[in-house]
Protein backbone atom coordinates (compact mmCIF):
# COMPACT_ATOMS: atom_id res chain seq x y z
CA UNK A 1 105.73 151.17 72.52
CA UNK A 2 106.46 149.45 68.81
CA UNK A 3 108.06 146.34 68.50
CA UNK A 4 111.10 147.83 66.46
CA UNK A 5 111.45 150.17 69.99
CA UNK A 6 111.22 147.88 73.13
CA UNK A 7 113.83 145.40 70.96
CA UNK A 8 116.18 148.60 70.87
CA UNK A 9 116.10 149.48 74.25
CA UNK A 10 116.29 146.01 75.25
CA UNK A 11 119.27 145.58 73.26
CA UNK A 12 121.01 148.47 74.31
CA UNK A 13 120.16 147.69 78.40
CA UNK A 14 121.84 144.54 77.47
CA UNK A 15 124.85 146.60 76.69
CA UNK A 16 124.97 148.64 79.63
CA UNK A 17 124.12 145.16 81.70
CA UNK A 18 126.62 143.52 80.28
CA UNK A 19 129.58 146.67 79.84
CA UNK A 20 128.46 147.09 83.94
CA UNK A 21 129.25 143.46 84.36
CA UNK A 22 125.37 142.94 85.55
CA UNK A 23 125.41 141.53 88.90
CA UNK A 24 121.61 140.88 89.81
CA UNK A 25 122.72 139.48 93.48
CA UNK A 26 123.57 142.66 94.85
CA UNK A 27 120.19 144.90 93.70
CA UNK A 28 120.05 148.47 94.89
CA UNK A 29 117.00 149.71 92.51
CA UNK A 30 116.21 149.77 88.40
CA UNK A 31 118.03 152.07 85.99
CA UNK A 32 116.35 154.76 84.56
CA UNK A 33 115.65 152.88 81.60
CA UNK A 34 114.49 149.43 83.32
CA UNK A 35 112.16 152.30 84.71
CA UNK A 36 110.92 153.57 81.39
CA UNK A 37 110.77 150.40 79.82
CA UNK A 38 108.80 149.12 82.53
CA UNK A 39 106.15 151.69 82.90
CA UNK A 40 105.79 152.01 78.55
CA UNK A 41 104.72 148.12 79.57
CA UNK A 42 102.27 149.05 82.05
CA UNK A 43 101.02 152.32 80.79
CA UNK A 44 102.22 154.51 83.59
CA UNK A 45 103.16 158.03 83.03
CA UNK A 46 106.10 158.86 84.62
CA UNK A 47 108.68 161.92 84.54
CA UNK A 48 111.82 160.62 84.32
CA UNK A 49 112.76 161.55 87.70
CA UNK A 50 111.12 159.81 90.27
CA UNK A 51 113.01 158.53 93.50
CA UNK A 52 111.89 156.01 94.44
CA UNK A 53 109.27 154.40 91.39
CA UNK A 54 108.23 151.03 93.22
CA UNK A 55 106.67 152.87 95.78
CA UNK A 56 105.34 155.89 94.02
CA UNK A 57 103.43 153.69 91.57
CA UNK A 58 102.76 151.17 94.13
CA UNK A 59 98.57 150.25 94.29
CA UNK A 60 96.69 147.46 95.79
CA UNK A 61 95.59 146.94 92.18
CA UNK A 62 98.82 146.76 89.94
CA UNK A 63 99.98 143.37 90.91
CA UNK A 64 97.60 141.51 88.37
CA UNK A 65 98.29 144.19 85.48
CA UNK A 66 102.45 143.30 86.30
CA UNK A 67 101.70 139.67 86.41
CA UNK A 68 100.01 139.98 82.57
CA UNK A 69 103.15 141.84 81.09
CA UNK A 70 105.69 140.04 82.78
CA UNK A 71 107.47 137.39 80.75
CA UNK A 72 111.24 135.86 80.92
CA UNK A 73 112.03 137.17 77.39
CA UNK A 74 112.00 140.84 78.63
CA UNK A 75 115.78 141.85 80.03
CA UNK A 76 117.18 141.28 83.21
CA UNK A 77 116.90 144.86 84.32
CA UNK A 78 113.24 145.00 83.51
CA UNK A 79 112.13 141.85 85.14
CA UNK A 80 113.77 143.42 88.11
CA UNK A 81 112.15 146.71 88.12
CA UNK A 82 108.53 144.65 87.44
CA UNK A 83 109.43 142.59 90.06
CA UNK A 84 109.78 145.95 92.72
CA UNK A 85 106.62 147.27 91.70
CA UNK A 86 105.36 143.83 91.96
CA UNK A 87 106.32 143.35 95.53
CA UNK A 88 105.52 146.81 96.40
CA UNK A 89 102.12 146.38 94.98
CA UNK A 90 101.54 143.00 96.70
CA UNK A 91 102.42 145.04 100.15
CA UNK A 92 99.76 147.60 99.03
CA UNK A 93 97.48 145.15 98.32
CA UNK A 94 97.68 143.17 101.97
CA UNK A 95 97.86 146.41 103.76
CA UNK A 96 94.10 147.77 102.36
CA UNK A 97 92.93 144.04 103.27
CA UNK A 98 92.01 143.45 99.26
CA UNK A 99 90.10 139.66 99.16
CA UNK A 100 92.24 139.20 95.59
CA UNK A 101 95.29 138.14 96.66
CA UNK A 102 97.93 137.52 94.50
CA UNK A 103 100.21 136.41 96.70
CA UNK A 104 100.39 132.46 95.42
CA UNK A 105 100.74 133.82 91.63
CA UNK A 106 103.44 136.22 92.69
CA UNK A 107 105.48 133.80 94.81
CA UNK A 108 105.22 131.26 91.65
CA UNK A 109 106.18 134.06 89.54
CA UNK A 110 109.71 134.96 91.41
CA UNK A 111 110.21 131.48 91.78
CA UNK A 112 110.22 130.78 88.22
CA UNK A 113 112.76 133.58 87.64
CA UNK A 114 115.85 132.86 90.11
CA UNK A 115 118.05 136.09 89.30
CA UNK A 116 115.18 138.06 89.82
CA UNK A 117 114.13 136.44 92.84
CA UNK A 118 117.83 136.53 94.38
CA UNK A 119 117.52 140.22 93.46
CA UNK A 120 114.64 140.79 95.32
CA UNK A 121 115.94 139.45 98.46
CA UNK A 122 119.05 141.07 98.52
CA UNK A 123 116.92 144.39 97.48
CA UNK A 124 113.62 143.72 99.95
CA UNK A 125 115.24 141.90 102.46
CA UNK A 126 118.92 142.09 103.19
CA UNK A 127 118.18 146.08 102.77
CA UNK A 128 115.15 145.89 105.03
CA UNK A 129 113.16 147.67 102.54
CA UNK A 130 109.70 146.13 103.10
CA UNK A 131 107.59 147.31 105.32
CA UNK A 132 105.95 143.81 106.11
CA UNK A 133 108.67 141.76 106.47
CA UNK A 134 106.91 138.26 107.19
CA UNK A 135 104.70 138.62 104.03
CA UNK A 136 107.84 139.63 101.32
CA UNK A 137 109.58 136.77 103.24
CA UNK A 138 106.69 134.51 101.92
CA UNK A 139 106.52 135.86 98.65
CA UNK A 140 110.42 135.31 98.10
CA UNK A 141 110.66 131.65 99.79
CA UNK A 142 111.00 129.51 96.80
C-alpha cells in the first residue's frame, strides 16, 4: 500500500471514529476497513468478508510479523484490529507449544498502548473470547 493511500484511509477511519464517537472501552471487533488496512500491513489476502478475521488469520507464527508493523502512529481502529490478531496469534502460538514466545514483547506492547489494551480486555476478556483465559489475562495485566 503507497504512502499517499494508508494516509487516506487513515484519515477517513478517523472520520468514521470520530463521527461514531469512537469508544475503544467497549470493543466488539475491527471495521471492515481496520480489517483491510491491517492485513495491506501484513500482507494477508483477504476477501472482504470474513467473520471472524483474528481467528481465521490466526498462526503460531504471526505474532512477530504484527509486532514489526505495529506502531502508535497508525489509527485507533487499526492498532485494535493488530492487537486481535496479535492476541489470537499469541494463543496459537502457546497452544502448538512454539519455544519463541512472544509473550513478554506482546504484554510490553499492549501496555504501551492503554486504549488498545482497555480494548482488548473488554473484547478478550469481559466477552470471554479467549480460549486460554489465564495466558490473555497475562498478556493484558499491565
Amino acid at each position: 500500500m503507497s504512502k499517499s493511500s494508508f494516509d487516506q484511509i487513515a484519515s477517513g477511519m478517523r472520520d468514521a471514529i470520530a463521527i461514531s464517537g469512537g469508544d475503544s472501552a467497549k470493543y466488539y471487533g475491527p471495521a471492515p476497513v481496520a480489517v483491510a488496512v491491517a492485513s495491506e500491513l501484513l500482507g494477508l489476502q483477504t476477501t472482504g468478508h470474513e467473520q471472524d478475521w483474528e481467528f481465521e488469520y490466526a498462526t503460531p507464527d504471526r505474532a512477530p510479523q504484527i509486532l514489526r508493523v505495529y506502531h502508535r502512529d497508525l489509527p485507533l481502529e487499526v492498532r485494535q484490529a493488530l492487537a486481535l490478531l496479535l492476541i489470537a496469534s499469541a494463543e496459537e502460538q502457546r497452544a502448538a507449544a512454539d519455544p519463541t514466545d512472544d509473550a513478554e514483547a506482546i504484554k510490553a506492547l499492549l501496555a504501551s498502548d492503554p486504549e488498545v489494551l482497555q480494548s482488548m480486555r473488554f473484547y478478550w476478556l469481559e466477552q470471554a473470547r479467549a480460549t486460554d483465559m489465564p495466558f490473555v489475562r497475562l498478556l493484558l495485566s499491565a
